[in-house]
Structure formats: structure tokens, C-alpha cells
N, C-alpha and C. Protein backbone atom coordinates (compact mmCIF):
# COMPACT_ATOMS: atom_id res chain seq x y z
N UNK A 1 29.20 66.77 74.12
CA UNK A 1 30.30 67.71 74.16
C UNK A 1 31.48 67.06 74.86
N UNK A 2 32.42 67.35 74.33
CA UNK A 2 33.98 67.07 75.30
C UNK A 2 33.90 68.22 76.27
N UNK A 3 34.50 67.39 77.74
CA UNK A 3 34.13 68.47 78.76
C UNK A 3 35.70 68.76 78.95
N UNK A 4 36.60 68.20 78.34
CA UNK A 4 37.92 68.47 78.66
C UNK A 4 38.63 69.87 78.33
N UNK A 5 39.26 70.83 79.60
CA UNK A 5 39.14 72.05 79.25
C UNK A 5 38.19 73.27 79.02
N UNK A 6 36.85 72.58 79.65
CA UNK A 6 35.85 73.34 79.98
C UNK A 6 35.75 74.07 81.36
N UNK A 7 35.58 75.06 81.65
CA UNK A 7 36.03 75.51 83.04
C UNK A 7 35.50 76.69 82.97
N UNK A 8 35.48 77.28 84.52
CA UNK A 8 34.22 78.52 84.76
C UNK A 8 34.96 79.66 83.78
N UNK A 9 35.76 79.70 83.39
CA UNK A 9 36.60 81.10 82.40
C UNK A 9 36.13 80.53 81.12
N UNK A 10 35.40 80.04 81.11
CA UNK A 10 35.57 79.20 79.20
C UNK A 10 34.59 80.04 78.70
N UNK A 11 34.79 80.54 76.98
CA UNK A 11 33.50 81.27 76.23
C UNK A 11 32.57 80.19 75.58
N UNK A 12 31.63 79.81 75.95
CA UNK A 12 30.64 79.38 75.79
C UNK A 12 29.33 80.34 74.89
N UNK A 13 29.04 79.92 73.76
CA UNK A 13 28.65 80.40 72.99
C UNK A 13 27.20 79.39 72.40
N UNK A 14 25.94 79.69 72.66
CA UNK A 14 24.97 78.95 72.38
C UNK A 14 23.89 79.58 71.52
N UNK A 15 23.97 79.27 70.23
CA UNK A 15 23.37 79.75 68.79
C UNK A 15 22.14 79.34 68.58
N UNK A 16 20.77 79.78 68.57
CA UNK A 16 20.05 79.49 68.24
C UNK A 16 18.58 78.83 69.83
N UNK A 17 18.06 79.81 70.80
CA UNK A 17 17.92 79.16 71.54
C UNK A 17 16.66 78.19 71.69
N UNK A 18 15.31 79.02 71.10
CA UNK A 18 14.20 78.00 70.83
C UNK A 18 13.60 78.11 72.05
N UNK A 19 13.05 76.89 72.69
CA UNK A 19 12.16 77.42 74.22
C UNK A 19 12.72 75.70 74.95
N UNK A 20 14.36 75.90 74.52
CA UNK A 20 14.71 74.59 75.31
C UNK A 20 16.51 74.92 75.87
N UNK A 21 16.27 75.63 76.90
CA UNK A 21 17.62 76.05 77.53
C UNK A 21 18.14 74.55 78.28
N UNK A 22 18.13 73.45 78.11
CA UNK A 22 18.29 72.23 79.18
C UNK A 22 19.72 71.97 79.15
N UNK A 23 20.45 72.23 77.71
CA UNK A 23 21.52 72.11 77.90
C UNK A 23 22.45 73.29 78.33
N UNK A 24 22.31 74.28 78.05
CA UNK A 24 22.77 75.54 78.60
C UNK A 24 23.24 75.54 80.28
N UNK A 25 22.01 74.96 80.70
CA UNK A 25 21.64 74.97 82.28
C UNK A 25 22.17 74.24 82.87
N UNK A 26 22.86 73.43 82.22
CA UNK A 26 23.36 71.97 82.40
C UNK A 26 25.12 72.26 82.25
N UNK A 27 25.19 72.87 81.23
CA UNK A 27 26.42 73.78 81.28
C UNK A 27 27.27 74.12 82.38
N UNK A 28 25.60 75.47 82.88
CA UNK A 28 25.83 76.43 84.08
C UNK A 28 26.09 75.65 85.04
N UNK A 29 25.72 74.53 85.73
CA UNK A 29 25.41 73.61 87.02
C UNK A 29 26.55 73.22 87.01
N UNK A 30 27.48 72.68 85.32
CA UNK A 30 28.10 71.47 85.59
C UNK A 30 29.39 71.99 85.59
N UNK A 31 29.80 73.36 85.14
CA UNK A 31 31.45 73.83 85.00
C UNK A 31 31.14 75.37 85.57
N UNK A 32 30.24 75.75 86.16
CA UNK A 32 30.00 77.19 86.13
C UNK A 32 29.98 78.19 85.36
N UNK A 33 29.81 77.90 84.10
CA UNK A 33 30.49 78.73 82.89
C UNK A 33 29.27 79.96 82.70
N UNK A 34 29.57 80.79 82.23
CA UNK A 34 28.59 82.14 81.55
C UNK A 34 27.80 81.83 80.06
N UNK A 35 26.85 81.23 79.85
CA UNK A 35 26.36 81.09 78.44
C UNK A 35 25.69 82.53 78.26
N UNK A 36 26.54 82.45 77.21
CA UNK A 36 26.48 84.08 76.01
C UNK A 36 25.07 82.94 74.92
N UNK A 37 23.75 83.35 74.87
CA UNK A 37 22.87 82.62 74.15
C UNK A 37 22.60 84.16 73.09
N UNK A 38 22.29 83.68 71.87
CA UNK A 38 22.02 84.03 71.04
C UNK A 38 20.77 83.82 70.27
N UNK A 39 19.80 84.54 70.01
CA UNK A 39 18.32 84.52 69.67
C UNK A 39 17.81 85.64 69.12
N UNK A 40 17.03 86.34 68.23
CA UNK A 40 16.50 87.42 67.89
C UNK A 40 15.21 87.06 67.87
N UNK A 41 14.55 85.81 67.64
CA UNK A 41 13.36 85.48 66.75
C UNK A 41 12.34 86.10 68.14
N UNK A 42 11.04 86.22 67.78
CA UNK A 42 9.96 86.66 68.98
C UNK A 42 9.56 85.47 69.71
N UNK A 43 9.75 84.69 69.59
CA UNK A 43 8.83 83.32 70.30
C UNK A 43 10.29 82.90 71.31
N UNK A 44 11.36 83.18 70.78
CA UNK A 44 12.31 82.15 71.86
C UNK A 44 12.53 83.90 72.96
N UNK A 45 12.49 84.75 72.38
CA UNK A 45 12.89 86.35 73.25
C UNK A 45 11.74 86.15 74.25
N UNK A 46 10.33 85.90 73.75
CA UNK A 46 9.46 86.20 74.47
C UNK A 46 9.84 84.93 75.85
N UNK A 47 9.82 83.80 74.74
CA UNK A 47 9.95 82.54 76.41
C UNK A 47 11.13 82.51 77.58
N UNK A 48 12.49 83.41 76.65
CA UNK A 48 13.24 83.64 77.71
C UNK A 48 12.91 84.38 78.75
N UNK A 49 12.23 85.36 78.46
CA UNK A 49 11.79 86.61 79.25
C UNK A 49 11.20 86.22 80.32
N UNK A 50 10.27 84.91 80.27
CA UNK A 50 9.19 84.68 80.87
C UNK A 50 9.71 83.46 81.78
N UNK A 51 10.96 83.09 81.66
CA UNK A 51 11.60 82.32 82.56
C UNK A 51 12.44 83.16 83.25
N UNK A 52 12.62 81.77 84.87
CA UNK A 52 13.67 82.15 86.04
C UNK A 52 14.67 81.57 85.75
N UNK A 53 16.00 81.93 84.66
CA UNK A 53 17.04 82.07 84.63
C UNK A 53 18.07 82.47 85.00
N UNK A 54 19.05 81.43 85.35
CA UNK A 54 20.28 82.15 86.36
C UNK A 54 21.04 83.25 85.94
N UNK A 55 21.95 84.46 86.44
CA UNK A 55 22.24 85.35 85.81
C UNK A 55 23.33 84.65 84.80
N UNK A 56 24.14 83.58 85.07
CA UNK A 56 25.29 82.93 83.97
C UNK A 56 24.42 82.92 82.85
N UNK A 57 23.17 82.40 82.57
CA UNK A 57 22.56 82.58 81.44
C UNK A 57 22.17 83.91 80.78
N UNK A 58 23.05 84.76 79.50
CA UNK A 58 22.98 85.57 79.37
C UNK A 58 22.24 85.93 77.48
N UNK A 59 20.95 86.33 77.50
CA UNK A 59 20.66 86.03 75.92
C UNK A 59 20.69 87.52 75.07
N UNK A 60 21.30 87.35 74.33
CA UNK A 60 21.78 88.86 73.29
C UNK A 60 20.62 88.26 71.98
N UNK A 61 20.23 89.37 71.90
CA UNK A 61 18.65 89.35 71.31
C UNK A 61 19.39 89.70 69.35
N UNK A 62 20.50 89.17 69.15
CA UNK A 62 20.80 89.06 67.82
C UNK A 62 20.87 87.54 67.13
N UNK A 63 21.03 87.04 66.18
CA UNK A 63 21.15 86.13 65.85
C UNK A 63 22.22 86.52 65.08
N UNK A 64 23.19 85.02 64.83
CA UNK A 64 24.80 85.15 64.39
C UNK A 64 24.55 84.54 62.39
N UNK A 65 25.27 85.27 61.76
CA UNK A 65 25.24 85.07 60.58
C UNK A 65 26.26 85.35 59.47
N UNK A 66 26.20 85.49 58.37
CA UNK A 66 27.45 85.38 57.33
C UNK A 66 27.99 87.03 57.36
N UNK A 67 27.02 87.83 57.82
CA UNK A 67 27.34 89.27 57.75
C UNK A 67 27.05 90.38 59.31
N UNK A 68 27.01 91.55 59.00
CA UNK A 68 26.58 92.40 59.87
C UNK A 68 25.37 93.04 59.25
N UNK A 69 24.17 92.80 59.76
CA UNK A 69 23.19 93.59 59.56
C UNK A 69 21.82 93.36 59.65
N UNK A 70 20.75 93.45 59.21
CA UNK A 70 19.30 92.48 59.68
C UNK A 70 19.26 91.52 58.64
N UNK A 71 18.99 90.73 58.86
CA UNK A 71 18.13 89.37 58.26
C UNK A 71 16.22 89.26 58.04
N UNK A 72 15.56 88.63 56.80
CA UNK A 72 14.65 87.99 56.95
C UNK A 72 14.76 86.65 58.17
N UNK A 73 13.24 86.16 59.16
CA UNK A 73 13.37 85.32 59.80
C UNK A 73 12.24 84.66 59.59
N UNK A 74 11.88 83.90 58.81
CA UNK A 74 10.56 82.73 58.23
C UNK A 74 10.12 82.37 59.19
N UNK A 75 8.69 82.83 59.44
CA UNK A 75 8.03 81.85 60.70
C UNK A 75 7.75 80.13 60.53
N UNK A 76 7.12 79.53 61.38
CA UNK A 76 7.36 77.67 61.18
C UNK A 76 5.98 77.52 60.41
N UNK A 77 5.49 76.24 60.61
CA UNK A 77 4.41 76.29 60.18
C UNK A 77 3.06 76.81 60.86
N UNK A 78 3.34 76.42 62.92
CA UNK A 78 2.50 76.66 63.58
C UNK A 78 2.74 77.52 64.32
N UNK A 79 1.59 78.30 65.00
CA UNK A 79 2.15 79.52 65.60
C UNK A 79 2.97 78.75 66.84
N UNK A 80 2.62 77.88 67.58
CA UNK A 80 3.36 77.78 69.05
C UNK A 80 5.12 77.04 68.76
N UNK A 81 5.68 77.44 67.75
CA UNK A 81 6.89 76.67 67.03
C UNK A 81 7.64 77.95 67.40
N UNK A 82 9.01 77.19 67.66
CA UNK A 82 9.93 78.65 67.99
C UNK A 82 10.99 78.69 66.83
N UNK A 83 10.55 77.62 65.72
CA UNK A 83 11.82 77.47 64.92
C UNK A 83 11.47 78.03 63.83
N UNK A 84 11.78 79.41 64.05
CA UNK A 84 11.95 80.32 62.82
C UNK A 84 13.42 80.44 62.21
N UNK A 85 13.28 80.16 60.85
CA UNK A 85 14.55 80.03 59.95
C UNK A 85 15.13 81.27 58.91
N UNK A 86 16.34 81.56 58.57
CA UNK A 86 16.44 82.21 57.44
C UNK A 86 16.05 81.69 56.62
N UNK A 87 15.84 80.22 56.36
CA UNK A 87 15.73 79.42 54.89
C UNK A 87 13.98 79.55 54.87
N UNK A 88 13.66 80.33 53.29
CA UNK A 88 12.23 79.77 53.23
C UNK A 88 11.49 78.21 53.26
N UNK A 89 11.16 78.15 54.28
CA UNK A 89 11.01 76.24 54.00
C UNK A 89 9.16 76.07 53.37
N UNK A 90 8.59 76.94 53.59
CA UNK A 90 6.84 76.79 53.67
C UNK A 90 6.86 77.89 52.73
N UNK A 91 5.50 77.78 51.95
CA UNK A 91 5.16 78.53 50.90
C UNK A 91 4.36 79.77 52.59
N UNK A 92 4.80 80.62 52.39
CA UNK A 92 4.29 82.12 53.20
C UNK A 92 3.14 82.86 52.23
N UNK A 93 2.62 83.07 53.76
CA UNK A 93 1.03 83.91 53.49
C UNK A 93 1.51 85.69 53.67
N UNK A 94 0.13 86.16 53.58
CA UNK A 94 0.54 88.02 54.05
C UNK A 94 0.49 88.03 55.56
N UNK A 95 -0.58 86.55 55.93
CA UNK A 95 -0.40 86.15 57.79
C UNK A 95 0.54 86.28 58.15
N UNK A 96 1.58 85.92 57.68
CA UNK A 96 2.58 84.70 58.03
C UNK A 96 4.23 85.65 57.43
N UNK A 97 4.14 86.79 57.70
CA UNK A 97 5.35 87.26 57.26
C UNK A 97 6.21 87.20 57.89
N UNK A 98 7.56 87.08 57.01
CA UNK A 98 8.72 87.05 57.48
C UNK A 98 8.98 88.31 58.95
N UNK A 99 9.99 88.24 60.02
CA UNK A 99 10.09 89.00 60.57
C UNK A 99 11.61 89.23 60.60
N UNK A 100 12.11 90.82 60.51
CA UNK A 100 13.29 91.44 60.23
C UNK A 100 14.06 91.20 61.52
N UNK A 101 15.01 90.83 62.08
CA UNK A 101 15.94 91.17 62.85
C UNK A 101 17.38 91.17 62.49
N UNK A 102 17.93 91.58 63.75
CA UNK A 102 19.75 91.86 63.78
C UNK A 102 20.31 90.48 63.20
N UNK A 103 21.45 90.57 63.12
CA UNK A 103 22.67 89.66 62.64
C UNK A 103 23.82 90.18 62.92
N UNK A 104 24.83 89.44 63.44
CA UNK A 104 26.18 89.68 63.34
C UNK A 104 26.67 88.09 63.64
N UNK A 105 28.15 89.05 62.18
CA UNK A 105 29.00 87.79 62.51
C UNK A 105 29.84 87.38 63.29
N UNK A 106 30.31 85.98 63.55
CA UNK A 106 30.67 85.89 65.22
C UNK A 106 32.20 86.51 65.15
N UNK A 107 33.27 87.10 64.52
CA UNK A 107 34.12 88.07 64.07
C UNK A 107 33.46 89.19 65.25
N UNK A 108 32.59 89.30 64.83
CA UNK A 108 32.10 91.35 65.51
C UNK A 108 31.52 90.79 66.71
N UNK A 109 30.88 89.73 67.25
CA UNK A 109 30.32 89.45 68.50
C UNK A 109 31.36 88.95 69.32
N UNK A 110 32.69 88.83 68.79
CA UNK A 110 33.82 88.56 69.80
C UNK A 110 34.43 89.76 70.31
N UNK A 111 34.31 90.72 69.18
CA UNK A 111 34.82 91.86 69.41
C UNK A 111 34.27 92.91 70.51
N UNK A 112 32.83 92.79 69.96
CA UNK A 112 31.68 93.34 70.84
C UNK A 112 32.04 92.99 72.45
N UNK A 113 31.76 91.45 72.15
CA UNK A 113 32.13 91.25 73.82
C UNK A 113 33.71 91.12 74.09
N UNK A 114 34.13 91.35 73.91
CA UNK A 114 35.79 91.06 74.55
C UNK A 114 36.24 89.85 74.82
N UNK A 115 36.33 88.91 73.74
CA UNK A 115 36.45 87.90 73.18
C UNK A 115 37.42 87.52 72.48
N UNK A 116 38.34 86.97 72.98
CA UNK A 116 39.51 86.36 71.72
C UNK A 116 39.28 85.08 71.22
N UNK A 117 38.54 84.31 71.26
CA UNK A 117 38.00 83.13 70.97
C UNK A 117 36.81 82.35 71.67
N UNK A 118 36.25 81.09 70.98
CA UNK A 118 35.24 80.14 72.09
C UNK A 118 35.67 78.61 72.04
N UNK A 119 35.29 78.85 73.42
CA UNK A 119 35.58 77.65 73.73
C UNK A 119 34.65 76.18 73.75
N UNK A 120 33.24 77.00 73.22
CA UNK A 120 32.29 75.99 73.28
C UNK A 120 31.15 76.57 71.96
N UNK A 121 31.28 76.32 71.05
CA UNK A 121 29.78 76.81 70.13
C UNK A 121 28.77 75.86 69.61
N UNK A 122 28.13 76.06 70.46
CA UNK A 122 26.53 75.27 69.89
C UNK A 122 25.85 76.01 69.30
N UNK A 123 25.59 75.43 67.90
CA UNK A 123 24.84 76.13 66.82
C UNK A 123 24.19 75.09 66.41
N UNK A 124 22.45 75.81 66.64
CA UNK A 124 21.26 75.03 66.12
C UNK A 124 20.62 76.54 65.47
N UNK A 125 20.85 76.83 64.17
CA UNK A 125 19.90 77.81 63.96
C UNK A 125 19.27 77.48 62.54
N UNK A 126 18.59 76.69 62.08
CA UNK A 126 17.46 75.97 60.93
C UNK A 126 17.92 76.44 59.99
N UNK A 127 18.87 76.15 59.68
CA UNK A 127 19.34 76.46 58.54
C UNK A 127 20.57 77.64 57.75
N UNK A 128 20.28 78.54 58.78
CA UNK A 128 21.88 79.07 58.51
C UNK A 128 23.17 78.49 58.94
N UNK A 129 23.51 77.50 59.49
CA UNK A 129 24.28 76.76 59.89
C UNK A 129 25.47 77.06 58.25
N UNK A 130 25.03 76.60 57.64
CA UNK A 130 26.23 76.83 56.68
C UNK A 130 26.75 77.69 55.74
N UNK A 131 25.89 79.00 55.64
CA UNK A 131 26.77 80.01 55.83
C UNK A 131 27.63 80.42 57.07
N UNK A 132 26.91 80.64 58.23
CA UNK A 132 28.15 80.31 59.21
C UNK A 132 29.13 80.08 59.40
N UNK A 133 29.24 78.52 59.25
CA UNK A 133 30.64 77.23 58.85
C UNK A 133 31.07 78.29 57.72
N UNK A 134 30.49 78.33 56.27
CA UNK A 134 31.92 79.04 55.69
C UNK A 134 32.64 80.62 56.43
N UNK A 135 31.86 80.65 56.95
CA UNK A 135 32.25 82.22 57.79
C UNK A 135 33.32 82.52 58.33
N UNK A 136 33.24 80.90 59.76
CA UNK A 136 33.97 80.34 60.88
C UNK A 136 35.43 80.02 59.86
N UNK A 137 35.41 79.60 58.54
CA UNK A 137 36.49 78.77 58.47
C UNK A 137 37.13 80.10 57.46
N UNK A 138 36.33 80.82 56.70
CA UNK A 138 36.92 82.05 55.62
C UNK A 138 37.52 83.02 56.88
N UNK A 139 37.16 83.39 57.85
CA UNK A 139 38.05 84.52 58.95
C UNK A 139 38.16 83.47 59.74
N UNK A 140 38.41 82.32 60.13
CA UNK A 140 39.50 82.26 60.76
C UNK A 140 39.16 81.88 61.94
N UNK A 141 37.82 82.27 62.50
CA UNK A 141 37.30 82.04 63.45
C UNK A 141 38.38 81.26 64.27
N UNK A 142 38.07 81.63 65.86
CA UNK A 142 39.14 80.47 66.61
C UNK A 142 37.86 80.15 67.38
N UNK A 143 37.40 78.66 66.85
CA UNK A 143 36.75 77.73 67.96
C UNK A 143 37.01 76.49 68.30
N UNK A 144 37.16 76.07 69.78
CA UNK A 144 37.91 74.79 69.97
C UNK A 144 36.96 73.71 69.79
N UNK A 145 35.56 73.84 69.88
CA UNK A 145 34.59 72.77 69.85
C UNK A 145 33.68 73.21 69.79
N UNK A 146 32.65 72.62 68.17
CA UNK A 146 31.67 73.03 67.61
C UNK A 146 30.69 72.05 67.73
N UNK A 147 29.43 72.34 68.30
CA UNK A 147 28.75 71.35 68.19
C UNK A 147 26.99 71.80 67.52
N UNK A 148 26.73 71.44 66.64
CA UNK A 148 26.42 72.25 65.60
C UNK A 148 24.59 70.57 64.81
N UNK A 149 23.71 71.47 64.54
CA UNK A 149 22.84 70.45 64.25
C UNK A 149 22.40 70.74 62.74
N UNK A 150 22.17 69.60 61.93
CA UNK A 150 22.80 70.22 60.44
C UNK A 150 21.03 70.45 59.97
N UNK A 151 20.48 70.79 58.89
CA UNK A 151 19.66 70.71 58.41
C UNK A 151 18.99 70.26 57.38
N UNK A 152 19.62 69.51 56.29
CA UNK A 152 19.97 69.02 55.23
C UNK A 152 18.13 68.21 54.69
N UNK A 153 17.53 68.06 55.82
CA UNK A 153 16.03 67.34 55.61
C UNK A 153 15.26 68.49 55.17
N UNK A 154 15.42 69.91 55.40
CA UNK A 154 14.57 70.87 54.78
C UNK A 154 14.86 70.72 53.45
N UNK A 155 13.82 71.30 52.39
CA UNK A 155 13.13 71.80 51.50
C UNK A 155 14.62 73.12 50.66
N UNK A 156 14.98 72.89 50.07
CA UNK A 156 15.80 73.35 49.35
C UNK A 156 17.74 73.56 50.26
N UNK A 157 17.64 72.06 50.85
CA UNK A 157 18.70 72.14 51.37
C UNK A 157 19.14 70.37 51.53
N UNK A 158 19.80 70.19 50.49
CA UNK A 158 20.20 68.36 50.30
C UNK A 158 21.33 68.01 50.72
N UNK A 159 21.47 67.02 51.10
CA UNK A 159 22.33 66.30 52.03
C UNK A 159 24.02 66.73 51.62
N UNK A 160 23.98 66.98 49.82
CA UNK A 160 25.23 67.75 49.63
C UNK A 160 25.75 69.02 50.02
N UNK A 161 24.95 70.06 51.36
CA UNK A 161 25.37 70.99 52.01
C UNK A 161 26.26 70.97 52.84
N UNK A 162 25.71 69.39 53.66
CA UNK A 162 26.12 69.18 55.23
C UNK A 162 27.40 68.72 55.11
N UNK A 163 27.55 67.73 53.36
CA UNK A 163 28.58 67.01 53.16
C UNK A 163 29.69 68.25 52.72
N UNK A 164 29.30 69.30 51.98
CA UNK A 164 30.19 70.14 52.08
C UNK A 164 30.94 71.24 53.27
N UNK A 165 29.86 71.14 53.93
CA UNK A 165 30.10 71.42 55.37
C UNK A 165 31.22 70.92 56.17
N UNK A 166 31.38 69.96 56.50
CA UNK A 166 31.85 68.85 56.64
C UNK A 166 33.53 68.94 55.98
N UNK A 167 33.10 69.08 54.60
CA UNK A 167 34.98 69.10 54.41
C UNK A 167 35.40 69.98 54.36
N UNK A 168 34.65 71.28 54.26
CA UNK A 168 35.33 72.64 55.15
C UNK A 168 35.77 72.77 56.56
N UNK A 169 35.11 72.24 57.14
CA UNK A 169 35.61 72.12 58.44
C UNK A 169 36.50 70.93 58.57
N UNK A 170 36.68 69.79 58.03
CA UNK A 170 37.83 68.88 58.28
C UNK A 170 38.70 70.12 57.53
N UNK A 171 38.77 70.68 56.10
CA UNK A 171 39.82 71.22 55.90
C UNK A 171 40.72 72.32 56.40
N UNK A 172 39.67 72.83 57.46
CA UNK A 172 40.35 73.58 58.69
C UNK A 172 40.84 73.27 59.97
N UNK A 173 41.06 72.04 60.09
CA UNK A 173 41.58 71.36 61.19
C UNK A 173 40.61 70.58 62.13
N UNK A 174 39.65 70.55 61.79
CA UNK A 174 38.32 70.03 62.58
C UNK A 174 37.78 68.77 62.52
N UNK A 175 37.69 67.84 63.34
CA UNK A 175 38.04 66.69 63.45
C UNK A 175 36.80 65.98 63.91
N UNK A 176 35.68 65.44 63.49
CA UNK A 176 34.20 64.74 64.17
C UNK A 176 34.62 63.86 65.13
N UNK A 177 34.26 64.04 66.41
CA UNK A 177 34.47 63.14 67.37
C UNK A 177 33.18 62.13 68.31
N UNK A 178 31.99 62.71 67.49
CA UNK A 178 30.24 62.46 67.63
C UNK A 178 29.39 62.65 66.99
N UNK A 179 28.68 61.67 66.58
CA UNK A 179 27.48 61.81 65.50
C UNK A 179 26.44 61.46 66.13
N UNK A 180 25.15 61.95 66.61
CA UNK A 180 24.18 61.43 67.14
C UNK A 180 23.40 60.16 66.24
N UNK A 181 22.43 59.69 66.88
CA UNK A 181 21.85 58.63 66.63
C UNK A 181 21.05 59.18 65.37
N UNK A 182 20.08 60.05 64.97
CA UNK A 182 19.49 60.92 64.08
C UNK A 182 20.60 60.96 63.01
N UNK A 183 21.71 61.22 63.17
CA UNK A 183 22.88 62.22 62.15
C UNK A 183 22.94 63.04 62.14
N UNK A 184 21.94 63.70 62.41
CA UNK A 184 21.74 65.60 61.63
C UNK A 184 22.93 66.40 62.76
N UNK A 185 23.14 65.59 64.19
CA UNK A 185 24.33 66.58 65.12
C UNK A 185 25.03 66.32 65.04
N UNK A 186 25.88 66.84 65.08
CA UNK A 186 27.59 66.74 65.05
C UNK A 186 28.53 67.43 65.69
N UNK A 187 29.68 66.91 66.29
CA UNK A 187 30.48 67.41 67.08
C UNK A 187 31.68 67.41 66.77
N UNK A 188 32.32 68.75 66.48
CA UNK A 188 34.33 68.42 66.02
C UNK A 188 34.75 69.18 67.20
N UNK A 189 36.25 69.38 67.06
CA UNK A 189 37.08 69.37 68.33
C UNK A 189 37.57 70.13 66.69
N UNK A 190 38.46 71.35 67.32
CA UNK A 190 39.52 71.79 66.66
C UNK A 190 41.09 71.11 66.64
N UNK A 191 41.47 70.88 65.60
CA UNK A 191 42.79 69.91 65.86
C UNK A 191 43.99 71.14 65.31
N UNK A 192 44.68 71.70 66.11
CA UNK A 192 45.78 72.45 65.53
C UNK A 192 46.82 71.78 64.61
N UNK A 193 47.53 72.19 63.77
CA UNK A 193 48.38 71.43 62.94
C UNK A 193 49.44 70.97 63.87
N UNK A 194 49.72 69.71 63.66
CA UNK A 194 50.88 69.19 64.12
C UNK A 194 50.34 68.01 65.27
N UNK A 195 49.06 68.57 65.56
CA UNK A 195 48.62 67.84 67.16
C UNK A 195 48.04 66.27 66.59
N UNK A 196 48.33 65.38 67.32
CA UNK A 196 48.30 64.04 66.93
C UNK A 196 46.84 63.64 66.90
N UNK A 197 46.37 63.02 65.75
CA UNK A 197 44.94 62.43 65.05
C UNK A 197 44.07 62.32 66.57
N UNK A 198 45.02 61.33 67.31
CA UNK A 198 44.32 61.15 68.36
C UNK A 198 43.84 62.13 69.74
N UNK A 199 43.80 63.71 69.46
CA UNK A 199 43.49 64.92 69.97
C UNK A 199 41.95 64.42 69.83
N UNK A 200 41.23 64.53 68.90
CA UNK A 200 39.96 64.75 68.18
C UNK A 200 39.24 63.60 68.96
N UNK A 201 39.84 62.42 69.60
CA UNK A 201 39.32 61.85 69.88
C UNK A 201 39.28 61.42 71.39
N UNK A 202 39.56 62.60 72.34
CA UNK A 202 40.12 61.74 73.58
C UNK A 202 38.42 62.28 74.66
């Protein structure tokens, strides 16, 4: 993440939480900021619950998506996996059913919370990631720095998603300033029109 302009007032927004808060916490320690975490699935609700989390860590038991309303949520393959997806990735049993939760799009979760923009969105959620992105860029969304993990190795989701991904968000002003070693993460910086190439990169 660019830490420039990160500060205890900043909206910090963390999509998708799983049973690995390290960066969140790391967040909290390092700028004081409030992480607004986002999760519906039962395995990451249950492990938050069951941790000593600081009150800045705050988890809203919805998950963020293209609309307002519930979602299917595909369990993994094994039960102790917290990465339940919208995308069917595994052929599903009558065991193994999907589980219903909330959705909203991040439009109504700004609103909800009293939000005029973020200043930080980390989005890891297996696969909805790009409905999202078209979401973020069709309203307008105002986010200054997205840092976002793609999915493109699942099972009905090819590398031409991420790449379209990708030039939706360059075509909204969004500028890659980090690619992890893997590829699949990625990091843009919002570049307002007019602001010099070298914004995206400082």
C-alpha cells in the first residue's frame, strides 16, 4: 500500500476478511485508522467473534457486491477453508450447499455509514472482485487506493477478466503502482485528470 495520506481520519475499507486480519492490524498500529472489515460468510464471522480485536477493528457482517440484496456464497473444498466464493468453482453436493447472505454495494455502504469516499480499499473476495471493479468505475465510486487480489486461476474465470479489469480501471484514472511477486495482487492509486503520470508512482 502507499502510506502517503493515510492518517487516523482516513476510510479504510477491508473486503473480504477470511481468518487473516494481519494486515488490518497492521493498519490499526501503524496510522491509527478505523478498519470498516467486511465479511458475511460463517467461517470468517465465526473466527472474528472468537478473537481479541481492537475496537478500530470494526466487521459489518455483509459482503460488498454489484447490487443490494442477498447473494449465493459457495463453500471451499474443505470444511476448515474460509474462502467461500460467489463464483461456483467445485462441482457442490446437498452437503455442501451454498449459503445465502447480505450484499451491498459500496454506493449504499458509504451512505449507510456516512461516507463520502475511501481512502483505502482492500478487496480480496474470490471472485467477485470484478463485478465490483465494474461497479466502482459505472457509479463513480470515489477511491483513492485500491488494492485488490485478482482471481483469474479459478475455474470459469481466465486471465481475460483481470485483463479487462485492468483497463477499466486504467480507463478511470487508475494507475498500477504494484504487482506482487504471484501477479494475482495489485495495487492502483487513483490519478485525477490533469495530475502528472508521476502521482501513481510516488
Amino acid at each position: 500500500m502507499c502510506p502517503e495520506g493515510i492518517g487516523k481520519d482516513s476510510v479504510v475499507y477491508s473486503v473480504g476478511v477470511g481468518t487473516d486480519v494481519t494486515f488490518d492490524l497492521a493498519l490499526i498500529a501503524r496510522f491509527g485508522v478505523t478498519v470498516h472489515a467486511f465479511d458475511p460468510t460463517p467461517v470468517s464471522v465465526a473466527w472474528v467473534r472468537a478473537q481479541a480485536l481492537p475496537p478500530a477493528f470494526r466487521l459489518h457482517e455483509i459482503g460488498v457486491a454489484e447490487f443490494d440484496g442477498a447473494r449465493a456464497f459457495y463453500p471451499p473444498r474443505t470444511a476448515d477453508s474460509s474462502h467461500f466464493s460467489p463464483i461456483q468453482r467445485f462441482r457442490q453436493t446437498s452437503a455442501t450447499p451454498p449459503v445465502q447472505a447480505p450484499v451491498r454495494r459500496l454506493r449504499t455502504i458509504l451512505r449507510d455509514l456516512g461516507h463520502t469516499g475511501i481512502d483505502l480499499l482492500k478487496m480480496d473476495i474470490e471472485g467477485g472482485e470484478y463485478a465490483v471493479i465494474e461497479n466502482i468505475v459505472r457509479d463513480e465510486v470515489p477511491v483513492r487506493q485500491l488494492l485488490v487480489e485478482f482471481h483469474h486461476g479459478y475455474p470459469r474465470l481466465p486471465l481475460a477478466r483481470t485483463i479487462e479489469a485492468v483497463r477499466r480501471l486504467r480507463g478511470a484514472g487508475y494507475r498500477i503502482f504494484h504487482i506482487s511477486d504471484r501477479t494475482y495482487e495489485m495495487s492502483f492509486l487513483h490519478r485525477p485528470p490533469g495530475t502528472p503520470e508521476s502521482y501513481a508512482r510516488r
